[in-house]
N, C-alpha and C. Protein backbone atom coordinates (compact mmCIF):
# COMPACT_ATOMS: atom_id res chain seq x y z
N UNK A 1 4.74 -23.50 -8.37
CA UNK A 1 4.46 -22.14 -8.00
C UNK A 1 3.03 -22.07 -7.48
N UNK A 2 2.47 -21.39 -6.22
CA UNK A 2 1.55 -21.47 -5.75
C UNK A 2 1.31 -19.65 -6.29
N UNK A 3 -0.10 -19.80 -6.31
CA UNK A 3 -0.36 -18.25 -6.40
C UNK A 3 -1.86 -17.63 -5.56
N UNK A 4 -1.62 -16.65 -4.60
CA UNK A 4 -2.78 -16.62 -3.97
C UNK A 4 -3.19 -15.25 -4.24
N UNK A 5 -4.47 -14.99 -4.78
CA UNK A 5 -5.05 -13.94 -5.45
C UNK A 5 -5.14 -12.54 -4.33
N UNK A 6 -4.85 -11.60 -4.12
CA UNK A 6 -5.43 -10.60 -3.56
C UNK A 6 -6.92 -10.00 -3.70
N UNK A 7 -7.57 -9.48 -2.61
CA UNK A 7 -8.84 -8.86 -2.74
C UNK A 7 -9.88 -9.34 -3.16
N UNK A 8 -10.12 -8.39 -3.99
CA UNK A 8 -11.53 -9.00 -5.16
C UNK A 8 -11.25 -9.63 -6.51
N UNK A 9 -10.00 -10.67 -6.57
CA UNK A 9 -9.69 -11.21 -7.17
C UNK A 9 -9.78 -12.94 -7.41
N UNK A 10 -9.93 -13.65 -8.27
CA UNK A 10 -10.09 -14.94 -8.42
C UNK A 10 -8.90 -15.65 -9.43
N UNK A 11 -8.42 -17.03 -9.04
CA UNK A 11 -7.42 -17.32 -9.44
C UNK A 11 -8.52 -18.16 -10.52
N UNK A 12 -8.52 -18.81 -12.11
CA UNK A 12 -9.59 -19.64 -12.91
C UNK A 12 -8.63 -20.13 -14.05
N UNK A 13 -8.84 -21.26 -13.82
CA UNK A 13 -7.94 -22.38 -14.99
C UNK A 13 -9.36 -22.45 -15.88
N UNK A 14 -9.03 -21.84 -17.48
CA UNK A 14 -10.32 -22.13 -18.36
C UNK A 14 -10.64 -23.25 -18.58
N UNK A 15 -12.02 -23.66 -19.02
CA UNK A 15 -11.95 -25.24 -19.51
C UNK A 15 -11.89 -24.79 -20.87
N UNK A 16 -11.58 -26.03 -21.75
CA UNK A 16 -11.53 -25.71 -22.92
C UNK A 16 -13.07 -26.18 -23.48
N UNK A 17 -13.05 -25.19 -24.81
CA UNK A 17 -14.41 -25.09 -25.49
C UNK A 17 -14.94 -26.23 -25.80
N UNK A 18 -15.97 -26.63 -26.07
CA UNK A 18 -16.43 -28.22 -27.21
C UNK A 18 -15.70 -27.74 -28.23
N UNK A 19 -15.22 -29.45 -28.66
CA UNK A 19 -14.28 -29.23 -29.61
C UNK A 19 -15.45 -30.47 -31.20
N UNK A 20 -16.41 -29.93 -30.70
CA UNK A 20 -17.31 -30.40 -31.99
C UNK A 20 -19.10 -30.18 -31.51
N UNK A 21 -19.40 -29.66 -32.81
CA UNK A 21 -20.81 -28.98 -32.99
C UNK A 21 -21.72 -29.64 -32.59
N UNK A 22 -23.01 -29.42 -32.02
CA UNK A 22 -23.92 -30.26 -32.13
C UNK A 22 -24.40 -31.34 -32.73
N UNK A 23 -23.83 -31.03 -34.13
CA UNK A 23 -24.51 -32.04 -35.77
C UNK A 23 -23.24 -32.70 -35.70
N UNK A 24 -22.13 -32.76 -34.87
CA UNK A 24 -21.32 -34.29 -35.12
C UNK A 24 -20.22 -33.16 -35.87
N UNK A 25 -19.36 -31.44 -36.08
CA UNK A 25 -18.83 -31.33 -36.95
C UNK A 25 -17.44 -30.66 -35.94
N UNK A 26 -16.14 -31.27 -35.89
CA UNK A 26 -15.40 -30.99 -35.11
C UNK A 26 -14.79 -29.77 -35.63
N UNK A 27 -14.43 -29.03 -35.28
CA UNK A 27 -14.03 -27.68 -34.87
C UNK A 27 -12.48 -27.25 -34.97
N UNK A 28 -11.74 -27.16 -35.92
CA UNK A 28 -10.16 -27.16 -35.09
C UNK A 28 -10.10 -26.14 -34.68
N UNK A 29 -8.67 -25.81 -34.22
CA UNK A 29 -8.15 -25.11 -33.10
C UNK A 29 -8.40 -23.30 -33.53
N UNK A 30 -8.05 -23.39 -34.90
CA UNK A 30 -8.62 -21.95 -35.32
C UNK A 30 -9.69 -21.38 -35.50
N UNK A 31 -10.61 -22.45 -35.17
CA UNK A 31 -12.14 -21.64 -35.51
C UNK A 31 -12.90 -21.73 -33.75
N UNK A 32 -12.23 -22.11 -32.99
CA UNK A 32 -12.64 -22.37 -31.56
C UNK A 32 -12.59 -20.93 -30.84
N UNK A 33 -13.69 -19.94 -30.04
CA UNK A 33 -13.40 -19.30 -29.28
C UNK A 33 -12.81 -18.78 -28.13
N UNK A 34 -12.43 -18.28 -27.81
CA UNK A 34 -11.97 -18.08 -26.36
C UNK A 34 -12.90 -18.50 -25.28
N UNK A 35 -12.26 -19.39 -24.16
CA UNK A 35 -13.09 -19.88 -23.47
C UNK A 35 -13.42 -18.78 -22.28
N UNK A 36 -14.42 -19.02 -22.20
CA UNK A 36 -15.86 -18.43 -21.00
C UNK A 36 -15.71 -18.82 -20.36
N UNK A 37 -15.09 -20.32 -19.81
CA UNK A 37 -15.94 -20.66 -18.37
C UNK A 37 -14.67 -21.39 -17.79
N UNK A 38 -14.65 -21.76 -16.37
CA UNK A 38 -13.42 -21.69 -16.12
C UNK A 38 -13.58 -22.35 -14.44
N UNK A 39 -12.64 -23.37 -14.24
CA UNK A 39 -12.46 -23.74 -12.80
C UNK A 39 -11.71 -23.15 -11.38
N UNK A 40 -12.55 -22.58 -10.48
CA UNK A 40 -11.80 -21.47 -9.65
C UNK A 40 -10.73 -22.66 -9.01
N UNK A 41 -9.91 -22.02 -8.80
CA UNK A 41 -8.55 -22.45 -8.30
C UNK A 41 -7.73 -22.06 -7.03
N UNK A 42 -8.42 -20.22 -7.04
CA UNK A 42 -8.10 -20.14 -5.61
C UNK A 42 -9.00 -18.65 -5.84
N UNK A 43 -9.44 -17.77 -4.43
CA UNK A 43 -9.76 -17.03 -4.06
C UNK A 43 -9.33 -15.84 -3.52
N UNK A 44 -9.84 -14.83 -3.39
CA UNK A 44 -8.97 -13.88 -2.80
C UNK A 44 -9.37 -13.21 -1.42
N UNK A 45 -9.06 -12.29 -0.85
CA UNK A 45 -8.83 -11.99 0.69
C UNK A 45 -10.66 -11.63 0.87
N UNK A 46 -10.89 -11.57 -0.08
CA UNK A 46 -12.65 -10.78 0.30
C UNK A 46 -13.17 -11.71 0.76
N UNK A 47 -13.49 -10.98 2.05
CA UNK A 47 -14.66 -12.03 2.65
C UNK A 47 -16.02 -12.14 1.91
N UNK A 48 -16.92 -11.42 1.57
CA UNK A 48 -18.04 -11.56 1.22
C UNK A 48 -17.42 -11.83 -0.41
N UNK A 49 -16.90 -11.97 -1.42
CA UNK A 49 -16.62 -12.63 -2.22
C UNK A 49 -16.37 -14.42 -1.96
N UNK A 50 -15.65 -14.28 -0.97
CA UNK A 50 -15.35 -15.87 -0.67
C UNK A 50 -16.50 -16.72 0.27
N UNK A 51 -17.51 -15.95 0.33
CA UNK A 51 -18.81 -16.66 1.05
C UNK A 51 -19.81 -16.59 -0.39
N UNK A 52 -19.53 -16.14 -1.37
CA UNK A 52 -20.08 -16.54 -2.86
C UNK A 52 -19.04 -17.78 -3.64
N UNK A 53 -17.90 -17.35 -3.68
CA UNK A 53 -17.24 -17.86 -4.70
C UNK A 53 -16.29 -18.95 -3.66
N UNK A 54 -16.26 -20.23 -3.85
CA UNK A 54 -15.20 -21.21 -3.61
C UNK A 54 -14.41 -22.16 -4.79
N UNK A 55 -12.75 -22.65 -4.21
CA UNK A 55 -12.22 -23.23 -4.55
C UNK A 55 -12.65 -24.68 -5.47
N UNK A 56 -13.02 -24.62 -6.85
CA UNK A 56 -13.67 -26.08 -6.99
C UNK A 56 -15.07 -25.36 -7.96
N UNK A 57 -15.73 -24.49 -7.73
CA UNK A 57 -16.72 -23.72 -8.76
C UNK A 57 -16.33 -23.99 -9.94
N UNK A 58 -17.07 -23.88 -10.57
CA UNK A 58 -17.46 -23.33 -12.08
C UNK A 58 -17.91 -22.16 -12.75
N UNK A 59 -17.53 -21.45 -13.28
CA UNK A 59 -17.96 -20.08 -13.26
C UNK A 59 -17.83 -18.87 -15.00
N UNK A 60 -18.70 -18.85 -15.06
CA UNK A 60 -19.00 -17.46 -16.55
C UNK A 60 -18.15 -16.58 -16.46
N UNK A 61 -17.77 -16.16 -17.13
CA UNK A 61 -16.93 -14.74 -17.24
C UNK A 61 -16.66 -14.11 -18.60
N UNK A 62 -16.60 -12.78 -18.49
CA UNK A 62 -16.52 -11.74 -19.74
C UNK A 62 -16.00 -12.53 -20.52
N UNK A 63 -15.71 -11.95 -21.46
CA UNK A 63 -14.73 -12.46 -23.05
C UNK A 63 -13.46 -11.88 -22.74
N UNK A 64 -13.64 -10.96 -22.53
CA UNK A 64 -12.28 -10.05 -22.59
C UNK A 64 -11.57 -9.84 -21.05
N UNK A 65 -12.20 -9.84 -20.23
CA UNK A 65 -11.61 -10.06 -19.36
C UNK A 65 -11.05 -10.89 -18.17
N UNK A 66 -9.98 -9.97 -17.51
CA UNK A 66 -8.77 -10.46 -16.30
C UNK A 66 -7.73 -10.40 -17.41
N UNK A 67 -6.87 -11.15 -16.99
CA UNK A 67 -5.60 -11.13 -16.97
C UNK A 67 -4.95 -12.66 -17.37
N UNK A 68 -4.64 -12.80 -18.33
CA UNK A 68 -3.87 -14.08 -18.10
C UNK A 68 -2.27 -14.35 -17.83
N UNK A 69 -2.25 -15.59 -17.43
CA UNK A 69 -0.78 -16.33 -16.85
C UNK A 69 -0.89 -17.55 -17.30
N UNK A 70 0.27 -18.19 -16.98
CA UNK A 70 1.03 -19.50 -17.35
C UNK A 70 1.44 -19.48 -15.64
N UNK A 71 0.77 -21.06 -15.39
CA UNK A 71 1.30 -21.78 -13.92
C UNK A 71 1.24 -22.72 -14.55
N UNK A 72 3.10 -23.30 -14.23
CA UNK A 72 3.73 -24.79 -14.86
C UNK A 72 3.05 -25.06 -16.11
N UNK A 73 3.27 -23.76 -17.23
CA UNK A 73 2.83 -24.51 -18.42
C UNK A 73 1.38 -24.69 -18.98
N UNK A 74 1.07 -24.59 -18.02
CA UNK A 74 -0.84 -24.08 -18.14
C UNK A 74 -1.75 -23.09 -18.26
N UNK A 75 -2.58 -22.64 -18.80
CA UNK A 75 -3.22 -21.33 -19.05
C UNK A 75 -3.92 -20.99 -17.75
N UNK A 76 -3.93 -19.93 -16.73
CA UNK A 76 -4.92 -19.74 -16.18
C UNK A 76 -5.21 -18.03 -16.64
N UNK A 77 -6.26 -17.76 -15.73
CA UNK A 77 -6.57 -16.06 -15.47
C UNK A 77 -6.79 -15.43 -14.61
N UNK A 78 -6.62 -14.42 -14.26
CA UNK A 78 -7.18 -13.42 -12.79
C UNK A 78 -8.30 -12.94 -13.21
N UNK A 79 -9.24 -12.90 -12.42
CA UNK A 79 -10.14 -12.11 -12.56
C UNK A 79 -10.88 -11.21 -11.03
N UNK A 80 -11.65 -10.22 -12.06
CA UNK A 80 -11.66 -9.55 -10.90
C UNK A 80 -13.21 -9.60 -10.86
N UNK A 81 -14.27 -9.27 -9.50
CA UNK A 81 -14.90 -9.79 -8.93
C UNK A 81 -16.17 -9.26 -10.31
N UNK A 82 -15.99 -8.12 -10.99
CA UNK A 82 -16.35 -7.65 -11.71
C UNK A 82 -16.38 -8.69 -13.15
N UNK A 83 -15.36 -9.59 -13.32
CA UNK A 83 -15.34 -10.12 -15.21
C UNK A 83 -16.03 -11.30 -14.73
N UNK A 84 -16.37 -11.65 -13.45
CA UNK A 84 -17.17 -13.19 -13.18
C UNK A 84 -18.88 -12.84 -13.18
N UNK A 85 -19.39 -13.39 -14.31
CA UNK A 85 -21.11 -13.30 -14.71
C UNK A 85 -21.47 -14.25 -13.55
N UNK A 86 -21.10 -15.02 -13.39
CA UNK A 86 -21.99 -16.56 -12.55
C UNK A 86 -21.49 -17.44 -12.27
N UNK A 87 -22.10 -18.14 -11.40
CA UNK A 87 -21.22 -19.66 -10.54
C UNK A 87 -22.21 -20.72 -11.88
N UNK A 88 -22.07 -21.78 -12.37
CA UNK A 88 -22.47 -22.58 -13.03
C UNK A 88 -22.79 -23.93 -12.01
N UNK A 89 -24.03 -24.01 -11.72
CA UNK A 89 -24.09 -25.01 -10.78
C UNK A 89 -24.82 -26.48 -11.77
N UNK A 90 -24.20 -27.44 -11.43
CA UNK A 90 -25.02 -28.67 -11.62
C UNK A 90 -23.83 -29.58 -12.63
């Protein structure tokens, strides 16, 4: 299934959190937050969004927001131009 975002929208597969603390103390699955940050995947029709944001970024976003989906089994989210804090460069 291909999915191509409308507008001021962004298609973002999350990465998942560190799955152990600084001091060496691993984390399971219930004490792990919701992930923040997330690999853009596809873009939407906005031009001046898509001369900021490309396919392949890294990028911050709210806690609580967009929208999530399942593509083939996988977590992604929508978001809108609004729940993205920042591109994460480096």
């Amino acid at each position: 299934m291909k999915i191509k975002p409308l507008d001021d929208r962004v298609l973002v597969k999350p990465v998942d959190p560190v799955e152990k603390t600084q001091s060496g103390i691993y984390l399971p699955d219930t004490a792990k937050e919701k992930s923040q940050e997330g690999l853009v995947i596809a873009v939407g029709t906005d031009e001046d969004l898509q001369s900021k944001i490309k396919e392949g970024d890294k990028v911050l976003f709210t806690k609580y927001g967009g929208t999530e989906i399942k593509i083939e089994n996988t977590d992604h989210m929508i978001l809108s131009r609004s729940d993205i804090l920042a591109v994460i460069e480096g």
